[in-house]
N, C-alpha and C. Protein backbone atom coordinates (compact mmCIF):
# COMPACT_ATOMS: atom_id res chain seq x y z
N UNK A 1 216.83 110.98 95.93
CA UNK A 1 217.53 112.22 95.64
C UNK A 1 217.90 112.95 96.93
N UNK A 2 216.99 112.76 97.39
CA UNK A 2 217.05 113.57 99.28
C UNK A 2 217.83 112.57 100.34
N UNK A 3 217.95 111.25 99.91
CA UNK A 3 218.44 110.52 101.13
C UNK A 3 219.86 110.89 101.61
N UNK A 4 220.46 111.31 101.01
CA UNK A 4 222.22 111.66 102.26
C UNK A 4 222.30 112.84 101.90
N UNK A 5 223.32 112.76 103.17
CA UNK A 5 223.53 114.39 103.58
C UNK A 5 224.58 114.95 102.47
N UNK A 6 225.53 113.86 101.37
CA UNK A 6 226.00 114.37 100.18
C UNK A 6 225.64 114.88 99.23
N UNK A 7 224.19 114.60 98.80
CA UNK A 7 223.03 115.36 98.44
C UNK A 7 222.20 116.10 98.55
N UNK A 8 222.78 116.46 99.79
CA UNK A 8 221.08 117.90 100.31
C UNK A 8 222.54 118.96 100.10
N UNK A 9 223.56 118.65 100.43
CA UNK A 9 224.85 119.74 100.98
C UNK A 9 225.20 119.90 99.11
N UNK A 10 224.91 118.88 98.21
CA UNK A 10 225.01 119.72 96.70
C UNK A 10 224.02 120.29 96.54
N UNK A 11 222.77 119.82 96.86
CA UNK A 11 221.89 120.69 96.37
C UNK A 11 221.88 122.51 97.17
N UNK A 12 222.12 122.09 98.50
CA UNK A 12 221.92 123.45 99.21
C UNK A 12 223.59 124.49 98.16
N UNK A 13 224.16 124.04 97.43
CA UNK A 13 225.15 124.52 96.97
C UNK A 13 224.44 125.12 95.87
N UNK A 14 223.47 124.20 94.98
CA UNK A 14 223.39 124.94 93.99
C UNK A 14 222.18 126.00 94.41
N UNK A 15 221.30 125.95 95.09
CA UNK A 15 220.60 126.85 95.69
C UNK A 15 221.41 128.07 95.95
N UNK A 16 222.41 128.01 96.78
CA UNK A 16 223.10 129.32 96.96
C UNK A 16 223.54 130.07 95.89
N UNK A 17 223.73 129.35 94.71
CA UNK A 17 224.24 130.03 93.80
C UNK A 17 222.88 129.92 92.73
N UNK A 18 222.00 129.96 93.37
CA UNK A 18 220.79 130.68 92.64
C UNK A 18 220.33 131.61 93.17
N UNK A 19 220.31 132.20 94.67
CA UNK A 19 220.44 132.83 95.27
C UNK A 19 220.90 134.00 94.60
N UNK A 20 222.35 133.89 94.02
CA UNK A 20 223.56 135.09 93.74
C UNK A 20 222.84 135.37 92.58
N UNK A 21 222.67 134.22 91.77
CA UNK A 21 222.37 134.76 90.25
C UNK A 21 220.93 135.39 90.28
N UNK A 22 220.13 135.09 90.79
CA UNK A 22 218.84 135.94 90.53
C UNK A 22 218.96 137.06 91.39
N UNK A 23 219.50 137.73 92.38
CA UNK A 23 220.12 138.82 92.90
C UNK A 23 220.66 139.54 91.84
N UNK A 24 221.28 139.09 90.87
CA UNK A 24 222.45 139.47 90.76
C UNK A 24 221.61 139.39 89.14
N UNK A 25 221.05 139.10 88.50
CA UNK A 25 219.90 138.86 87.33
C UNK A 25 218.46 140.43 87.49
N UNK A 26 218.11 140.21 88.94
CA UNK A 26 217.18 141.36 89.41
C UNK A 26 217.77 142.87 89.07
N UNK A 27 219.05 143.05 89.73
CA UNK A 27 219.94 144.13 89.80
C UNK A 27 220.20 144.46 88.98
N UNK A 28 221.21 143.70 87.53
CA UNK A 28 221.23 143.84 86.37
C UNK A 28 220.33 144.39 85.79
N UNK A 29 218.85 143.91 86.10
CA UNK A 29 217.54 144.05 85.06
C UNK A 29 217.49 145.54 85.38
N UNK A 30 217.54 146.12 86.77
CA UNK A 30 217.14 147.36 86.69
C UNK A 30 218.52 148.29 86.31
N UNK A 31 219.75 148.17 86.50
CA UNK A 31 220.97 149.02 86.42
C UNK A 31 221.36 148.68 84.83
N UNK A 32 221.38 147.90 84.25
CA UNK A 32 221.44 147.27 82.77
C UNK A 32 223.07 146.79 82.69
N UNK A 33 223.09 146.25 81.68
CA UNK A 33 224.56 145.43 80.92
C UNK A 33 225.65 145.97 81.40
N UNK A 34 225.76 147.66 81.20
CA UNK A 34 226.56 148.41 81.07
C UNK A 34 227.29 148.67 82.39
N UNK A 35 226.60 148.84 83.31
CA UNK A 35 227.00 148.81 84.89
C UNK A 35 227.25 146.99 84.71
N UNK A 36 226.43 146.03 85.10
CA UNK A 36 227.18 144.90 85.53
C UNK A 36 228.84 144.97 84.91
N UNK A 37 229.22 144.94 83.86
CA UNK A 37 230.51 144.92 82.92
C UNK A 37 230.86 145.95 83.58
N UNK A 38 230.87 147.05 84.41
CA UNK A 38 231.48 147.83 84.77
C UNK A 38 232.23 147.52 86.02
N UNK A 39 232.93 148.31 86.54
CA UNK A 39 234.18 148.37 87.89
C UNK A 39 233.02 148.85 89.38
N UNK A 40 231.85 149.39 88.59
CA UNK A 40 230.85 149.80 89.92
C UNK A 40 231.26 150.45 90.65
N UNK A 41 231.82 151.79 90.57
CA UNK A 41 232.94 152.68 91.60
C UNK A 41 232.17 153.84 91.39
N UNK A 42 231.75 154.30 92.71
CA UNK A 42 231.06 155.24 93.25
C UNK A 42 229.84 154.39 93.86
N UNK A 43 228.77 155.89 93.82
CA UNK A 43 227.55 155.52 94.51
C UNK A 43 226.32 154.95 93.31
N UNK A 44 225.91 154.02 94.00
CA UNK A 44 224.96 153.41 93.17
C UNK A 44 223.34 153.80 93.00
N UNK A 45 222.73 154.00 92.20
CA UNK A 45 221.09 154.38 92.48
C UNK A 45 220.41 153.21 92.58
N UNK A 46 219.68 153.36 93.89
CA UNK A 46 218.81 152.44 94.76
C UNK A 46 218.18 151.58 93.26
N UNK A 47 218.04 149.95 93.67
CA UNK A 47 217.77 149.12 92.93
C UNK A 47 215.81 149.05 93.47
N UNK A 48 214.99 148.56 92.82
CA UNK A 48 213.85 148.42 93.06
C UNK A 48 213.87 146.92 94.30
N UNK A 49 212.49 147.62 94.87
CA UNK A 49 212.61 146.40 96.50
C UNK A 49 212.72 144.92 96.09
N UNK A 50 212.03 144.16 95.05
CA UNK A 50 212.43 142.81 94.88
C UNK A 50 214.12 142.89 94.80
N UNK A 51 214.63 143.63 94.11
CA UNK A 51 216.11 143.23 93.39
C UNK A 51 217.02 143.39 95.09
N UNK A 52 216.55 143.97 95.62
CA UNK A 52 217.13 144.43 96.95
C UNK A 52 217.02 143.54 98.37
N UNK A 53 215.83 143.15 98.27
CA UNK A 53 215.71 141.80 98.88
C UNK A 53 215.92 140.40 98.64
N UNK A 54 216.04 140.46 97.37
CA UNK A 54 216.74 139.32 96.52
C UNK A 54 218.28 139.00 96.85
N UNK A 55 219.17 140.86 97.25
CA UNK A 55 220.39 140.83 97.18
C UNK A 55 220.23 140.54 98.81
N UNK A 56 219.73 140.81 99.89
CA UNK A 56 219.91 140.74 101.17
C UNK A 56 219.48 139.01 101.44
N UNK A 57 218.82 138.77 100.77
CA UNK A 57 218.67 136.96 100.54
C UNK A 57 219.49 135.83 100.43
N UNK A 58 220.16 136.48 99.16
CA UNK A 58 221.40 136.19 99.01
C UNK A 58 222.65 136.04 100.21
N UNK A 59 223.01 137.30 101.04
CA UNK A 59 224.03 137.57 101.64
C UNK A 59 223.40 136.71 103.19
N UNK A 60 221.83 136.32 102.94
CA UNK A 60 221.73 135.97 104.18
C UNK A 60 221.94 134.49 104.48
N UNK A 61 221.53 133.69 103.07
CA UNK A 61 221.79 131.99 102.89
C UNK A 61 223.88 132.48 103.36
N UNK A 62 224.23 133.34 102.39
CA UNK A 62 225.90 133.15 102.53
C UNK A 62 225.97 133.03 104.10
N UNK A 63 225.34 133.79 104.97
CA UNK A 63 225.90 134.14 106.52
C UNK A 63 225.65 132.77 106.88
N UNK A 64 224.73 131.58 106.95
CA UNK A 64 224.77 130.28 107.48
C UNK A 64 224.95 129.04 106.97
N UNK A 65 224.85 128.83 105.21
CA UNK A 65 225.47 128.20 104.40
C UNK A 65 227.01 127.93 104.67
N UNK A 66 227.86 128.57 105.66
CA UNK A 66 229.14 128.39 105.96
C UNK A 66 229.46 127.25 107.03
N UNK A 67 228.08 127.61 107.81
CA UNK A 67 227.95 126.94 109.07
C UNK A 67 227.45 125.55 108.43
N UNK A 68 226.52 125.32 108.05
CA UNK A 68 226.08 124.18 107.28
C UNK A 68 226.75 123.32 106.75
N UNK A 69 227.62 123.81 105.48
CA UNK A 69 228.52 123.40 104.74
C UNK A 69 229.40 122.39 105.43
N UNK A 70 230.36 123.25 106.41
CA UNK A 70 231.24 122.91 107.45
C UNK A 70 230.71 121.80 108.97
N UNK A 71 229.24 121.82 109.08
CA UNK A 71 228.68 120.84 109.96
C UNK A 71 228.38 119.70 108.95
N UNK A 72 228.37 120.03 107.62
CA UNK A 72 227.63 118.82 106.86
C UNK A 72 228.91 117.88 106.72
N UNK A 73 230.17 118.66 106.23
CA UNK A 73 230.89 118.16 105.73
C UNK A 73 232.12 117.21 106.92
N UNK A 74 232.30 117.81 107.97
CA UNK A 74 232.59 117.22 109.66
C UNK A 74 231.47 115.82 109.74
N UNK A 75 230.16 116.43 109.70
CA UNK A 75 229.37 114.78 109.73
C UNK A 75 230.14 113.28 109.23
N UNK A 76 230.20 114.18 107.89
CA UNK A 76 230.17 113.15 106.64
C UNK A 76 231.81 112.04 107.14
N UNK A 77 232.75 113.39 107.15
CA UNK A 77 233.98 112.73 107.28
C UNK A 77 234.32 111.73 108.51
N UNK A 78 233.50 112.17 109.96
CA UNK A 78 233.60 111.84 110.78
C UNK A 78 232.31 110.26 111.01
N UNK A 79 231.82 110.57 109.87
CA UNK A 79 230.86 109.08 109.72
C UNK A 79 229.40 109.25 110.67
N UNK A 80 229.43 110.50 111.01
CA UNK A 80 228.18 110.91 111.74
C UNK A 80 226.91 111.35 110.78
N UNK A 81 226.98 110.57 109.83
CA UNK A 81 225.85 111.37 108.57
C UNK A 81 224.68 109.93 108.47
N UNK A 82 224.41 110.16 109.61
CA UNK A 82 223.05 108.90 109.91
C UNK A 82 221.51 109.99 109.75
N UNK A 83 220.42 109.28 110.61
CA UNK A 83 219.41 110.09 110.12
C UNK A 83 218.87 111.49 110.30
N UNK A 84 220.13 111.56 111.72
CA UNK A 84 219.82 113.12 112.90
C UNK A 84 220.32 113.39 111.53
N UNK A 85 221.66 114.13 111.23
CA UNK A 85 222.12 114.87 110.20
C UNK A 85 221.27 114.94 108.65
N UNK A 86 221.66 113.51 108.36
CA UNK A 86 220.13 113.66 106.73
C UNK A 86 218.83 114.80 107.37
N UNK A 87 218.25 114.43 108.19
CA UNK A 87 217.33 115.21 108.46
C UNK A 87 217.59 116.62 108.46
N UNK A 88 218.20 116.58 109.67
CA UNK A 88 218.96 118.44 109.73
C UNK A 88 218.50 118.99 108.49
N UNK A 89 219.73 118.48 107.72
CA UNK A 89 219.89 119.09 106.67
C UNK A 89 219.06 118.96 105.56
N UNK A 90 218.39 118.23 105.50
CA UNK A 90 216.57 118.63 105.02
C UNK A 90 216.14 119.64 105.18
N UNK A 91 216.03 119.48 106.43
CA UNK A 91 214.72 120.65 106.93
C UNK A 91 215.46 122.34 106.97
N UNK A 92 217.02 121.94 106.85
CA UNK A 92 217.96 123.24 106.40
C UNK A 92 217.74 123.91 105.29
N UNK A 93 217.58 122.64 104.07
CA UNK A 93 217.85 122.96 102.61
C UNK A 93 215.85 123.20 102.41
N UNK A 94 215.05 122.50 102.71
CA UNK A 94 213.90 122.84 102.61
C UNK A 94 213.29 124.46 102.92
N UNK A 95 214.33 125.18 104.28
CA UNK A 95 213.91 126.17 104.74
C UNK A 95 214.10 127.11 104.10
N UNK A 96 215.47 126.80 103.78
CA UNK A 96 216.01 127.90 102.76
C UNK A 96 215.65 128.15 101.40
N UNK A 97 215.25 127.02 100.92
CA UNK A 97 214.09 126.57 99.48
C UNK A 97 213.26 128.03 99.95
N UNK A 98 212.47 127.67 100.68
CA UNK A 98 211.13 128.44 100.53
C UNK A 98 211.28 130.09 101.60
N UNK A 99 212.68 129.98 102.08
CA UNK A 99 212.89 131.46 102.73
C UNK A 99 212.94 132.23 101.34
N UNK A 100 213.31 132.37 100.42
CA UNK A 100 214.16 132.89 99.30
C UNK A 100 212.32 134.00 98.41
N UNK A 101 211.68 133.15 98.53
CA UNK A 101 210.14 133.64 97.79
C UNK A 101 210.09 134.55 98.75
N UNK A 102 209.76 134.10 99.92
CA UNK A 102 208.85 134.75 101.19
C UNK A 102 209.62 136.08 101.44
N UNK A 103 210.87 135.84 101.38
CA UNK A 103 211.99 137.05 101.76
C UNK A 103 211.53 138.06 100.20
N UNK A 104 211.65 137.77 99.06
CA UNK A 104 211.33 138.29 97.72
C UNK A 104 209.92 139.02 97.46
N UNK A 105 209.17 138.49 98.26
CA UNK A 105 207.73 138.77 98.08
C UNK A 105 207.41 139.90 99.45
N UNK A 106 208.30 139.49 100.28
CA UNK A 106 207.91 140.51 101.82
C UNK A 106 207.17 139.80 102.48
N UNK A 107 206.94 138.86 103.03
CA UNK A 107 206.35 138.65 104.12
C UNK A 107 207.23 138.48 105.42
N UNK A 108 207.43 139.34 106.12
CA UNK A 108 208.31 139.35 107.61
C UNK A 108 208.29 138.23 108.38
N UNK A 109 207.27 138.35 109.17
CA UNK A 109 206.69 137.50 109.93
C UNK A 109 207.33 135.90 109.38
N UNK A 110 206.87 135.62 108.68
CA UNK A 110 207.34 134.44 108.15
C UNK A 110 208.27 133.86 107.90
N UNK A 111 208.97 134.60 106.95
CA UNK A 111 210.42 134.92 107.12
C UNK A 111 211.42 134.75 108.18
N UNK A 112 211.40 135.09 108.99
CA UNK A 112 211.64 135.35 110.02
C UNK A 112 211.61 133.56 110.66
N UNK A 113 210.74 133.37 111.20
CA UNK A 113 209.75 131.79 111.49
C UNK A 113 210.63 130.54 110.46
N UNK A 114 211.08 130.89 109.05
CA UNK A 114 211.39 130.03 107.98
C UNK A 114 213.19 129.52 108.67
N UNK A 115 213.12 131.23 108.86
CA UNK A 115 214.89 131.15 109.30
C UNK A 115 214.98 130.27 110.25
N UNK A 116 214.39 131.00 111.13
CA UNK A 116 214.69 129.79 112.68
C UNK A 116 214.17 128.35 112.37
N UNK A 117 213.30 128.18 111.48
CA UNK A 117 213.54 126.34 110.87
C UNK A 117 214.76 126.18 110.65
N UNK A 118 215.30 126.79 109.84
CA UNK A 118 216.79 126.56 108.92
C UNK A 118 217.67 126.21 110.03
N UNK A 119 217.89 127.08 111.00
CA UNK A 119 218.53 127.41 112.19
C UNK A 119 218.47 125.89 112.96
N UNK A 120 217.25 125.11 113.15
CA UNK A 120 216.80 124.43 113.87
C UNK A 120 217.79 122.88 112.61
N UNK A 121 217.14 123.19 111.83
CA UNK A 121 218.08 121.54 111.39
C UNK A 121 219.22 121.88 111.00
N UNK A 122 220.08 123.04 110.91
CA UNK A 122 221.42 123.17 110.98
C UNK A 122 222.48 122.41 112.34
N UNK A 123 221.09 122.83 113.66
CA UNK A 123 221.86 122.69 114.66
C UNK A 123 221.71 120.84 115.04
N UNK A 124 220.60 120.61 114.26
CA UNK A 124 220.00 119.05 113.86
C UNK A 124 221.85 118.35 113.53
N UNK A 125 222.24 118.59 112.66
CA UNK A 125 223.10 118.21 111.76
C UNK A 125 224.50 118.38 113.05
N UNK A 126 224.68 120.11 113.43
CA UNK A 126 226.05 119.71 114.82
C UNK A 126 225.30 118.95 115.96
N UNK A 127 223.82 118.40 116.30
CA UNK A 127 223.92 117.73 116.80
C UNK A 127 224.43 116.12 116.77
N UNK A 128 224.62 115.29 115.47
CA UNK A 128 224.35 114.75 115.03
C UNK A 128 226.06 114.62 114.83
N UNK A 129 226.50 115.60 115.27
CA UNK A 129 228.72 115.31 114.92
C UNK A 129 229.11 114.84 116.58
N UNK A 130 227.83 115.36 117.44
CA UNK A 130 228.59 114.72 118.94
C UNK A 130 227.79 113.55 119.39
């Protein structure tokens, strides 16, 4: 299931968009039906800290999921999707797996430490295009 990088780059896809939806599931839970279905115009009342770190979770897989995406997908085309890249992007999609709790639950420190894994087999993967 994990062996190519065509498979970690779907899975890290559907991750991101679990990302949105439980952000976006949290937020709902506290603002209700009526606001989501709504246009959301004006100011909003502060969501409770999970739903809020859930949403900054979210926007934070989006900020390097671009980079990823676009190194995974350059690999692939360019025939550079040997074991440097599979790996990368393991230890990308693994980081981001378990950033998503740690970020939800608050632990900083860690957090923090999870990212720069992510960071580390992203750059696994543009190493892996030269």
């Amino acid at each position: 299931m994990f062996g190519t990088l065509n498979s970690i780059l779907a899975l890290s896809i559907l991750l991101g968009l679990f990302h949105i939806l439980l952000a976006a599931a949290l937020v709902t839970a506290s603002r209700g039906a009526k606001w989501n279905a709504g246009n959301r115009d004006g100011e909003q009342a502060p969501v409770p800290v999970h739903a809020a770190r859930a949403e900054r979770a979210s926007r934070n897989f989006l900020e390097t999921f671009v980079f990823f995406a676009a190194a995974a997908v350059c690999a692939i085309a360019s025939g550079r999707d040997g074991h440097l890249a599979e790996l990368g992007a393991l230890i990308y999609f693994l980081a981001r797996l378990a950033y998503l709790p740690i970020y939800v639950i608050g632990i900083p420190v860690l957090r923090s430490l999870v990212w720069m894994v992510s960071l580390v087999g992203l750059l696994m993967v543009v190493a892996a295009i030269f």
